[in-house]
N, C-alpha and C. Protein backbone atom coordinates (compact mmCIF):
# COMPACT_ATOMS: atom_id res chain seq x y z
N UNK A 1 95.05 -102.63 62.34
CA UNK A 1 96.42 -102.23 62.62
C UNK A 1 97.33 -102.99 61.65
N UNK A 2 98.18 -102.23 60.97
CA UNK A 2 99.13 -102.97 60.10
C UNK A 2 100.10 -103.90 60.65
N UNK A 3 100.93 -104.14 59.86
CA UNK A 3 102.06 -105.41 60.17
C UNK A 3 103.15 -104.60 60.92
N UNK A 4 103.48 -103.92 60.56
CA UNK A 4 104.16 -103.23 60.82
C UNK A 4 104.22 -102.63 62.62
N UNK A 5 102.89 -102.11 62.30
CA UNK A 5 102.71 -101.11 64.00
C UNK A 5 102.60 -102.53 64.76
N UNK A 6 102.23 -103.65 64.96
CA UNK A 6 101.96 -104.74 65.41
C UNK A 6 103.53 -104.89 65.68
N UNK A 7 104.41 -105.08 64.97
CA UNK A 7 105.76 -105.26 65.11
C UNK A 7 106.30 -104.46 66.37
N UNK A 8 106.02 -103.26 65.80
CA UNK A 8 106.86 -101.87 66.57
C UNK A 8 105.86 -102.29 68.11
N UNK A 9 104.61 -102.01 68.21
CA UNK A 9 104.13 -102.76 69.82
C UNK A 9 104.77 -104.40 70.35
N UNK A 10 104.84 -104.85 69.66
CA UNK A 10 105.25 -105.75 70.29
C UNK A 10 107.24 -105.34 70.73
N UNK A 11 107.61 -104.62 70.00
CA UNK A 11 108.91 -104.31 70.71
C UNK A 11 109.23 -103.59 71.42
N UNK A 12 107.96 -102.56 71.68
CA UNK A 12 108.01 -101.90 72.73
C UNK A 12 107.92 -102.40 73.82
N UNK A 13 106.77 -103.98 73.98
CA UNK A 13 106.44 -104.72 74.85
C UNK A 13 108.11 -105.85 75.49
N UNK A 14 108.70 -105.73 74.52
CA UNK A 14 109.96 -106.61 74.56
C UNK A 14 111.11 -105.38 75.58
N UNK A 15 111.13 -104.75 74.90
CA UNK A 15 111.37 -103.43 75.70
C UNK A 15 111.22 -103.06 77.33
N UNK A 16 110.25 -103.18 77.02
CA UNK A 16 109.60 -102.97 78.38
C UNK A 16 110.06 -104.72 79.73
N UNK A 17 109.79 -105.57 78.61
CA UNK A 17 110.25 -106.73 79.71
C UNK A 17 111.59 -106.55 80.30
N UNK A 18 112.72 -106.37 78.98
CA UNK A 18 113.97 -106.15 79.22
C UNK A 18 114.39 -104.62 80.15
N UNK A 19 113.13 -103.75 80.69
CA UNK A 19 113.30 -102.37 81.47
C UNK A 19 113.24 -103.16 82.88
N UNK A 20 112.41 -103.92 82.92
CA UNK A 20 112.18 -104.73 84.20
C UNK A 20 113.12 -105.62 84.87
N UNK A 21 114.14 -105.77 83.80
CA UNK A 21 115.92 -106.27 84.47
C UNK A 21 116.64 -105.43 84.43
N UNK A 22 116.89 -104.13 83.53
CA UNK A 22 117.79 -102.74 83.29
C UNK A 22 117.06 -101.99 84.43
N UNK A 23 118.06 -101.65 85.53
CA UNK A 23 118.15 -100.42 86.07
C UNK A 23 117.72 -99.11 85.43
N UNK A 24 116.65 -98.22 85.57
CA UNK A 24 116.78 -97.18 84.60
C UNK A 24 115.55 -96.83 83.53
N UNK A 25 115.32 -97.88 83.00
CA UNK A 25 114.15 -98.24 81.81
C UNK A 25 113.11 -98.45 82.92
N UNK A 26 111.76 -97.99 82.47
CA UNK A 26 110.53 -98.12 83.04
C UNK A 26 109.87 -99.04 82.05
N UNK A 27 110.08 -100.45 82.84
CA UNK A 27 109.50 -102.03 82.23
C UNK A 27 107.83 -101.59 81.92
N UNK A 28 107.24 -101.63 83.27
CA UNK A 28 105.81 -102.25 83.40
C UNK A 28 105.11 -100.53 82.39
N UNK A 29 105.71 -98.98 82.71
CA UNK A 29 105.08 -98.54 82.25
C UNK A 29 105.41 -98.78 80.33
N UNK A 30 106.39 -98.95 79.67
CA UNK A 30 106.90 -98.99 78.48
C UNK A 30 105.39 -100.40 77.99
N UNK A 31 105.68 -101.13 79.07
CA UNK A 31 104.32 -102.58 78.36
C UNK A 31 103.28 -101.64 78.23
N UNK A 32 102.62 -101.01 79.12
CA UNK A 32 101.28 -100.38 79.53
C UNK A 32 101.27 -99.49 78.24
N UNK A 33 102.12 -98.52 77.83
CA UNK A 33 101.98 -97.99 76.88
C UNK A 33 102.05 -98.75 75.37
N UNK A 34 102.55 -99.28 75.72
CA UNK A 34 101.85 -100.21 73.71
C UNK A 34 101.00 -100.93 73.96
N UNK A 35 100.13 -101.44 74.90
CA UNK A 35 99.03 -101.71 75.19
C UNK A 35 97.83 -100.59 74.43
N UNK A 36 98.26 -99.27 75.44
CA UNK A 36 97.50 -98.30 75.28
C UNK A 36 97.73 -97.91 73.02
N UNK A 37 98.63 -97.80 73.13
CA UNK A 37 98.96 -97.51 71.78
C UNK A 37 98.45 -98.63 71.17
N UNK A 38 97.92 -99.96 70.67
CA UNK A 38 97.54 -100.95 70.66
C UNK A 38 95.94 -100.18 70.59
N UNK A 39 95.47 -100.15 71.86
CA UNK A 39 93.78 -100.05 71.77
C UNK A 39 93.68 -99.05 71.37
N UNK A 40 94.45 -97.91 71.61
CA UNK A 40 93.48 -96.63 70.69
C UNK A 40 93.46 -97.36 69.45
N UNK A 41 94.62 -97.93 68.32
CA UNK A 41 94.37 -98.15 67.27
C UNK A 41 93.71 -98.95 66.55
N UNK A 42 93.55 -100.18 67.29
CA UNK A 42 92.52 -101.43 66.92
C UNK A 42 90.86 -100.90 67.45
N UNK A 43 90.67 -100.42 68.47
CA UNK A 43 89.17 -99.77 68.85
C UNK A 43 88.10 -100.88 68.45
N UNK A 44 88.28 -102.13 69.34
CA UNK A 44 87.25 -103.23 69.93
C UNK A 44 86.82 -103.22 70.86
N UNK A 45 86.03 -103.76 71.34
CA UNK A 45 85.84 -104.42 72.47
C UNK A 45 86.99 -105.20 73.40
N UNK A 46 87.60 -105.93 72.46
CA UNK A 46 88.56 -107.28 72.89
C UNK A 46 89.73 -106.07 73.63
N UNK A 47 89.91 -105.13 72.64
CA UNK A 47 91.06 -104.65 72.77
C UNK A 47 90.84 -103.52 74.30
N UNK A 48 89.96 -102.78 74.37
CA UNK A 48 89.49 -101.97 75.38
C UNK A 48 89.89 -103.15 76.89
N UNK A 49 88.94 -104.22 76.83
CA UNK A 49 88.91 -105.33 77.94
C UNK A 49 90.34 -105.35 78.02
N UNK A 50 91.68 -105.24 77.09
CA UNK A 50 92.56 -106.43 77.69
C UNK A 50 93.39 -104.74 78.29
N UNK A 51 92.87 -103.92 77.48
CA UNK A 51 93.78 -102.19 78.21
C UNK A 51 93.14 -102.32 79.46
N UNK A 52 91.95 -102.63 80.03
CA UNK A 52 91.63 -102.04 81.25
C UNK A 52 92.41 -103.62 82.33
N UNK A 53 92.53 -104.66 81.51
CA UNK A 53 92.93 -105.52 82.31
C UNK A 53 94.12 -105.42 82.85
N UNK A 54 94.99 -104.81 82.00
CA UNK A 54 96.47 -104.51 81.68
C UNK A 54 96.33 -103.57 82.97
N UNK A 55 95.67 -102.27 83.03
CA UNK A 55 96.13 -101.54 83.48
C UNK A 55 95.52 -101.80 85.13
N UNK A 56 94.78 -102.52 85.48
CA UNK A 56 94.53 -103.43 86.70
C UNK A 56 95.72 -104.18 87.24
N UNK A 57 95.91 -104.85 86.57
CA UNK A 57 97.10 -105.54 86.64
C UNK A 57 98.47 -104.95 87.02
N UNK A 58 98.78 -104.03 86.12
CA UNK A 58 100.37 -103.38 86.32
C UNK A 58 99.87 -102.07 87.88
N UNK A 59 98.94 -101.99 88.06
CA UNK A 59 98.67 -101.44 89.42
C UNK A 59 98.67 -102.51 90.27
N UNK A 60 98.14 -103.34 90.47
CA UNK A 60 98.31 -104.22 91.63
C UNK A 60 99.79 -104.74 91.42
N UNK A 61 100.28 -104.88 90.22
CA UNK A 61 101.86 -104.99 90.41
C UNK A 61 102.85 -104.25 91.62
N UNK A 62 102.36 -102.74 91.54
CA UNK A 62 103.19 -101.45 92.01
C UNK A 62 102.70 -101.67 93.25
N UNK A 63 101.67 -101.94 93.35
CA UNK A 63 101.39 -102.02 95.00
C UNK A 63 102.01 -103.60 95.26
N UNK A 64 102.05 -104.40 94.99
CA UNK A 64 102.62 -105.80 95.76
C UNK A 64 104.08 -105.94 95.81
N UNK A 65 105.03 -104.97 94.24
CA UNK A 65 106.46 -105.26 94.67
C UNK A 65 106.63 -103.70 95.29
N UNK A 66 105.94 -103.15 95.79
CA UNK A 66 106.21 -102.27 96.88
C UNK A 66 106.16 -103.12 98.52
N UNK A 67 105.03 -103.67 98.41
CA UNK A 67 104.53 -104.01 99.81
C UNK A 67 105.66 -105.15 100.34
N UNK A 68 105.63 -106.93 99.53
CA UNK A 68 105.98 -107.54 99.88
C UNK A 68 107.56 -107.71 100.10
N UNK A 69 108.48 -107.31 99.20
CA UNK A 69 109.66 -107.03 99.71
C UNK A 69 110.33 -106.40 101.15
N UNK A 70 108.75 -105.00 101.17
CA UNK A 70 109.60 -104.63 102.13
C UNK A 70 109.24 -104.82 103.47
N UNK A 71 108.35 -106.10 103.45
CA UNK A 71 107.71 -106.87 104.62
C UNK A 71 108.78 -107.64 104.65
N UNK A 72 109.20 -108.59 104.19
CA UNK A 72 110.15 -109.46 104.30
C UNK A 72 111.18 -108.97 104.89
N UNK A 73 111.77 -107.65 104.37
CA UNK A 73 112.89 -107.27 105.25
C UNK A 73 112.60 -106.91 106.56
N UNK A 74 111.42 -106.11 106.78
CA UNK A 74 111.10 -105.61 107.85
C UNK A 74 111.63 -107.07 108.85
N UNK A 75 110.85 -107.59 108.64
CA UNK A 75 110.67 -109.10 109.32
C UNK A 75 112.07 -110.05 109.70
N UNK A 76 113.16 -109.87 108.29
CA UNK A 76 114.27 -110.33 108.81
C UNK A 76 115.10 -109.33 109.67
N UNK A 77 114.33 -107.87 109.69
CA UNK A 77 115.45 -106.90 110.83
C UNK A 77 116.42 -105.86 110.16
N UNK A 78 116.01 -105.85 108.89
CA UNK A 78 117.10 -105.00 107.81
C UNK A 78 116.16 -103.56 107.86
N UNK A 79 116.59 -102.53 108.68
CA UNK A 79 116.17 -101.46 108.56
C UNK A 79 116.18 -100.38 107.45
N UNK A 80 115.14 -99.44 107.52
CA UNK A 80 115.07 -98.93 106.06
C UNK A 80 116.36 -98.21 106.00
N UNK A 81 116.71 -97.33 106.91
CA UNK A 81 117.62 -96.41 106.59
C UNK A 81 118.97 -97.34 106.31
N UNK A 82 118.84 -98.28 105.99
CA UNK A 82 119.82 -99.32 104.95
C UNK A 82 119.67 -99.79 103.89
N UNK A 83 118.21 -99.76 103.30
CA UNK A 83 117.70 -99.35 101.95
C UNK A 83 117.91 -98.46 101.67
N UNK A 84 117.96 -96.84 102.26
CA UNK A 84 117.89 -95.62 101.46
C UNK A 84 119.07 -95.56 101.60
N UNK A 85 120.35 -96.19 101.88
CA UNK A 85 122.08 -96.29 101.83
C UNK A 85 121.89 -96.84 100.66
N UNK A 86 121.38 -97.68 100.33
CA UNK A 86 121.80 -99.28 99.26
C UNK A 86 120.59 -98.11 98.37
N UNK A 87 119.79 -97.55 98.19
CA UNK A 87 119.18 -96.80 97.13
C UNK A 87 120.38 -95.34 96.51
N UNK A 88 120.33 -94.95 97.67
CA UNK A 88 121.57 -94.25 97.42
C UNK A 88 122.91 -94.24 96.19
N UNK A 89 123.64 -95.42 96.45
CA UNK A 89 125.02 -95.97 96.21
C UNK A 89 124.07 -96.49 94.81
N UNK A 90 122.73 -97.12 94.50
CA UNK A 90 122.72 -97.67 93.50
C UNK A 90 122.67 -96.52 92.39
N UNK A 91 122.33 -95.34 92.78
CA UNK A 91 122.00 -93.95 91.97
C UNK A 91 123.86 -93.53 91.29
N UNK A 92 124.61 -93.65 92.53
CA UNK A 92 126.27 -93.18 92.51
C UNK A 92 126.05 -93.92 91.52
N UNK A 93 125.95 -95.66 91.62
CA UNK A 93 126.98 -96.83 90.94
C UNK A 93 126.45 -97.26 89.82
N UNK A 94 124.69 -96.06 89.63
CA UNK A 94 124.58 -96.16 87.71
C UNK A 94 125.07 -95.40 86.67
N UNK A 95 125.78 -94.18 87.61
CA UNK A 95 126.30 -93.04 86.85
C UNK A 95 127.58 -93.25 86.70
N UNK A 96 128.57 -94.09 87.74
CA UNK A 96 129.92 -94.28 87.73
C UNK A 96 130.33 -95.60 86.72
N UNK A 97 128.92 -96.50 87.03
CA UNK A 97 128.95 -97.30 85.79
C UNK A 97 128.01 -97.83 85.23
N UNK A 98 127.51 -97.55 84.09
CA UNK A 98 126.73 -97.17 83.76
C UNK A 98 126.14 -98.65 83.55
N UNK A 99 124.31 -98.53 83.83
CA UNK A 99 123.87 -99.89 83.89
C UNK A 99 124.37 -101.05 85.24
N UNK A 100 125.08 -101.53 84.59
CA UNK A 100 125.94 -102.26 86.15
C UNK A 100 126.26 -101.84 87.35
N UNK A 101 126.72 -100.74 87.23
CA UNK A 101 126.29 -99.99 88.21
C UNK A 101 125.64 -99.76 89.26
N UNK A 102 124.61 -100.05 88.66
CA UNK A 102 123.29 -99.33 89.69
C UNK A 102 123.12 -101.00 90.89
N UNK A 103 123.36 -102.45 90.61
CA UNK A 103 122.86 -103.12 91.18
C UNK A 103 123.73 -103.71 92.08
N UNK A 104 125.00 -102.91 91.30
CA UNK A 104 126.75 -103.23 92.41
C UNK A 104 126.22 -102.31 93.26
N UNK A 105 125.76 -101.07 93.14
CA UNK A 105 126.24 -99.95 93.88
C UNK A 105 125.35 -99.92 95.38
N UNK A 106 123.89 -100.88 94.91
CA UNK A 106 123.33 -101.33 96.06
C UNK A 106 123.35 -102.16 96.86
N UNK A 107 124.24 -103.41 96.04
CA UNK A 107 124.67 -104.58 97.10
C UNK A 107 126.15 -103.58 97.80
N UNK A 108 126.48 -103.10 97.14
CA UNK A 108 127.83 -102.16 98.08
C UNK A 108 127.58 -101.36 99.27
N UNK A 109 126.24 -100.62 98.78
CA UNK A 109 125.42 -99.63 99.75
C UNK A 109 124.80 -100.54 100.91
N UNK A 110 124.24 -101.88 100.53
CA UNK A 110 123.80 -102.30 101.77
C UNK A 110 124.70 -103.00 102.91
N UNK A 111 125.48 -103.57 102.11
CA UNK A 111 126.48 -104.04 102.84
C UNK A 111 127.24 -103.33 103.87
N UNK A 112 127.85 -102.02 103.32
CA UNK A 112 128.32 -101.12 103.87
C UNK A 112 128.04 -101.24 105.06
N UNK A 113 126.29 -100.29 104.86
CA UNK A 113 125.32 -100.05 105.87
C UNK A 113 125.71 -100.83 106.82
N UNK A 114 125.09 -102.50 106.90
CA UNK A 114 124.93 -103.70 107.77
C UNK A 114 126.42 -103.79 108.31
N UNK A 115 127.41 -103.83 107.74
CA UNK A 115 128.20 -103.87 108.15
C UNK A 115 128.78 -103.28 109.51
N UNK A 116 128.69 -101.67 109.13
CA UNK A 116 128.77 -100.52 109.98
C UNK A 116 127.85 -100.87 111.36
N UNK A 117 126.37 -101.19 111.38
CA UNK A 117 125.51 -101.19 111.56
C UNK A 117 125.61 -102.32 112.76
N UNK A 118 126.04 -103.76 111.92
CA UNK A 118 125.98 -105.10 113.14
C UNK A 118 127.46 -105.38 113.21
N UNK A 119 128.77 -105.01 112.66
CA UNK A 119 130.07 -104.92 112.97
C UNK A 119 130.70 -106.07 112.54
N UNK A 120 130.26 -106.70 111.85
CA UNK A 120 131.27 -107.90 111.22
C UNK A 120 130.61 -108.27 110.19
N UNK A 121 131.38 -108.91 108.96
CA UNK A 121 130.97 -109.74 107.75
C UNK A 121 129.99 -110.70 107.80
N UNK A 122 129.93 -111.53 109.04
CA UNK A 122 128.80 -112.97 109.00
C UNK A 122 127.65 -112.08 108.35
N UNK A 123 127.37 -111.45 109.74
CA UNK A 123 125.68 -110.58 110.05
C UNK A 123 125.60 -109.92 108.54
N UNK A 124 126.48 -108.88 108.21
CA UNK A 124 126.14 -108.10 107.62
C UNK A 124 126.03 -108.45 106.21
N UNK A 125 126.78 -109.64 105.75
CA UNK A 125 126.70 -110.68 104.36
C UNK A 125 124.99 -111.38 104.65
N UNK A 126 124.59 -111.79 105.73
CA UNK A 126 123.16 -112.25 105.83
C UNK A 126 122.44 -111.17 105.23
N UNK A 127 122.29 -110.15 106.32
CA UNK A 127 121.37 -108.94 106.05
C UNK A 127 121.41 -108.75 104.15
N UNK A 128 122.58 -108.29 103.59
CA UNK A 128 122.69 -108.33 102.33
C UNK A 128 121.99 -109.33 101.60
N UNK A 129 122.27 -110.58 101.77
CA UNK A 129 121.42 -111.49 101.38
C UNK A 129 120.09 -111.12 101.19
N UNK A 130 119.59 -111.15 102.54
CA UNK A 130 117.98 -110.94 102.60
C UNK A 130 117.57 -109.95 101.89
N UNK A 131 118.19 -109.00 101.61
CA UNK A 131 117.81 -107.69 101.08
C UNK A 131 117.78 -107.94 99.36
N UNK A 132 119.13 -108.19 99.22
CA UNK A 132 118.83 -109.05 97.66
C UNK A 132 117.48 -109.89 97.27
N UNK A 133 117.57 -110.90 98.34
CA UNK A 133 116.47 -112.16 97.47
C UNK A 133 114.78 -111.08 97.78
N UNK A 134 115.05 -109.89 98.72
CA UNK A 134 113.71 -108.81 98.64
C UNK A 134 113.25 -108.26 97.79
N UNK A 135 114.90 -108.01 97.15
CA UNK A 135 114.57 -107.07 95.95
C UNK A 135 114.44 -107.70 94.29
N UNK A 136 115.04 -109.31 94.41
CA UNK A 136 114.67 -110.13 93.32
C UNK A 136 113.35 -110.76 93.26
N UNK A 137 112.53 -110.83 94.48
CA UNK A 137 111.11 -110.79 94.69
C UNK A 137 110.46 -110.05 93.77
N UNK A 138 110.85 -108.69 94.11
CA UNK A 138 110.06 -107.62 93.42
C UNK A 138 110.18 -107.61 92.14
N UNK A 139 111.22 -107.68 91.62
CA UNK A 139 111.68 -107.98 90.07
C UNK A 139 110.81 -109.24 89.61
N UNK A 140 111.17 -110.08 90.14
CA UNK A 140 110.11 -111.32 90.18
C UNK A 140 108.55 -111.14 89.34
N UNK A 141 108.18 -110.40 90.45
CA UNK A 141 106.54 -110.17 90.34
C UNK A 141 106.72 -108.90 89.04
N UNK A 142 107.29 -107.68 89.23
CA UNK A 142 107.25 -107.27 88.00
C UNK A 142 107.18 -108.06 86.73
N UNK A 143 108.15 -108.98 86.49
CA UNK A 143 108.44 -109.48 85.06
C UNK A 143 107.66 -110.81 84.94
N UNK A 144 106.56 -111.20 85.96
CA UNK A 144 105.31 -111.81 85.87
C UNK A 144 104.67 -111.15 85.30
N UNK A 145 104.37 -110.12 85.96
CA UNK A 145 102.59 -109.06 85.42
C UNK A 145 102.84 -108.64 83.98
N UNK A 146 104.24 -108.51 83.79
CA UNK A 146 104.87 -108.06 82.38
C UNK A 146 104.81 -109.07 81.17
N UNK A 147 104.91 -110.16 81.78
CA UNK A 147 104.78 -111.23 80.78
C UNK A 147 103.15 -111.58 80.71
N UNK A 148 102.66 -111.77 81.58
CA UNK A 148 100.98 -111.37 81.91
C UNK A 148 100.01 -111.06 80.70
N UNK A 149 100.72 -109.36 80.41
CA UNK A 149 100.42 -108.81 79.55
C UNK A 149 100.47 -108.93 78.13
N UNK A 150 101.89 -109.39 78.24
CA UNK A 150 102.39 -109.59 76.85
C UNK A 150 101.99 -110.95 76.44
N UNK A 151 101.94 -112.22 77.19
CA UNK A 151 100.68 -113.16 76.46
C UNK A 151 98.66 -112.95 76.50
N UNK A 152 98.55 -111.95 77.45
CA UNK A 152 97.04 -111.56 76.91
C UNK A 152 97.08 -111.26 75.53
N UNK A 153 98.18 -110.12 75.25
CA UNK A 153 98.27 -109.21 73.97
C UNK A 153 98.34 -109.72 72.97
N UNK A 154 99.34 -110.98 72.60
CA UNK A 154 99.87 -112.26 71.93
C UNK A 154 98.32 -112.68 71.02
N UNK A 155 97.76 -113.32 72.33
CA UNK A 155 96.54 -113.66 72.23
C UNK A 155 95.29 -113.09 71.61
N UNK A 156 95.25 -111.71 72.27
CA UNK A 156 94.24 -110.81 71.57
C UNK A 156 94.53 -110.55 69.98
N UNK A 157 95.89 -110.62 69.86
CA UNK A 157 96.26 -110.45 68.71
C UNK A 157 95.94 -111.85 67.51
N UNK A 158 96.33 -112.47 67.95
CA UNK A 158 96.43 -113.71 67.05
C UNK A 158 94.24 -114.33 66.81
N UNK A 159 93.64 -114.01 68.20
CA UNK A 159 92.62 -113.66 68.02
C UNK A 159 91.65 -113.09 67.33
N UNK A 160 92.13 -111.71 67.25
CA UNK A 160 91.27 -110.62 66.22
C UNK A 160 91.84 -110.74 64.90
């Protein structure tokens, strides 16, 4: 693989980290694919092992910042149909503003919700809370498995 395509994967991989804080951009799949783009073109061994590792990996990703966030809320009492408010408002508040948007529009949406929901600011600023540090969890573990990847890749690279 030239200097070049090595460049362009690795910025796709940069890309992809920075999708995993942007609302909008698909982080973990943008890594997975210059991975993939990566092994078709190098065609090793090394390189096959670190695609199938990669793609182990960014699956058990999707299943854990699915699962564990929304255990946590369950657990502090924040019902879903106050996620699909706060999913909602984040869809309005990426189109009304674009990017920024989307992460106002869900702390707005949940709040709302809780608000409506337990009738005063204390409760419903908690609930918000919890729901935030749920959903920075998940981000969390995404932009682990993401970085994950991108020092296997580093490695395989500087390797071969």
């Amino acid at each position: 693989m030239g200097t070049w395509q090595l460049v362009a994967v690795g910025l796709l991989m940069l890309l992809g980290l920075l999708g995993v804080l942007i609302p909008g951009v698909p982080g973990p799949a943008a890594v997975w694919a210059a991975v993939v783009w990566w092994a078709l073109t190098e065609k090793t061994g090394l390189a096959w092992w670190l695609l199938m590792g990669a793609t182990a990996l960014l699956l058990l990703n999707q299943t854990l910042k699915l699962l564990l966030p929304g255990r946590r809320m369950r657990e502090s009492g924040v019902p879903w149909r106050t996620l699909y408010i706060g999913g909602g408002a984040c869809v309005v508040g990426f189109f009304v503003v674009p990017v920024l948007g989307a992460p106002l529009g869900f702390v707005a949406g949940v709040y709302g919700a809780e608000r409506a929901r337990l009738g005063g600011h204390g409760a419903a600023w908690a609930s918000t809370r919890t729901a935030m540090r749920a959903i920075g969890l998940g981000v969390l573990i995404e932009l682990f498995a993401c970085l994950l990847v991108l020092g296997a890749w580093i490695g395989a690279v500087v390797a071969g």
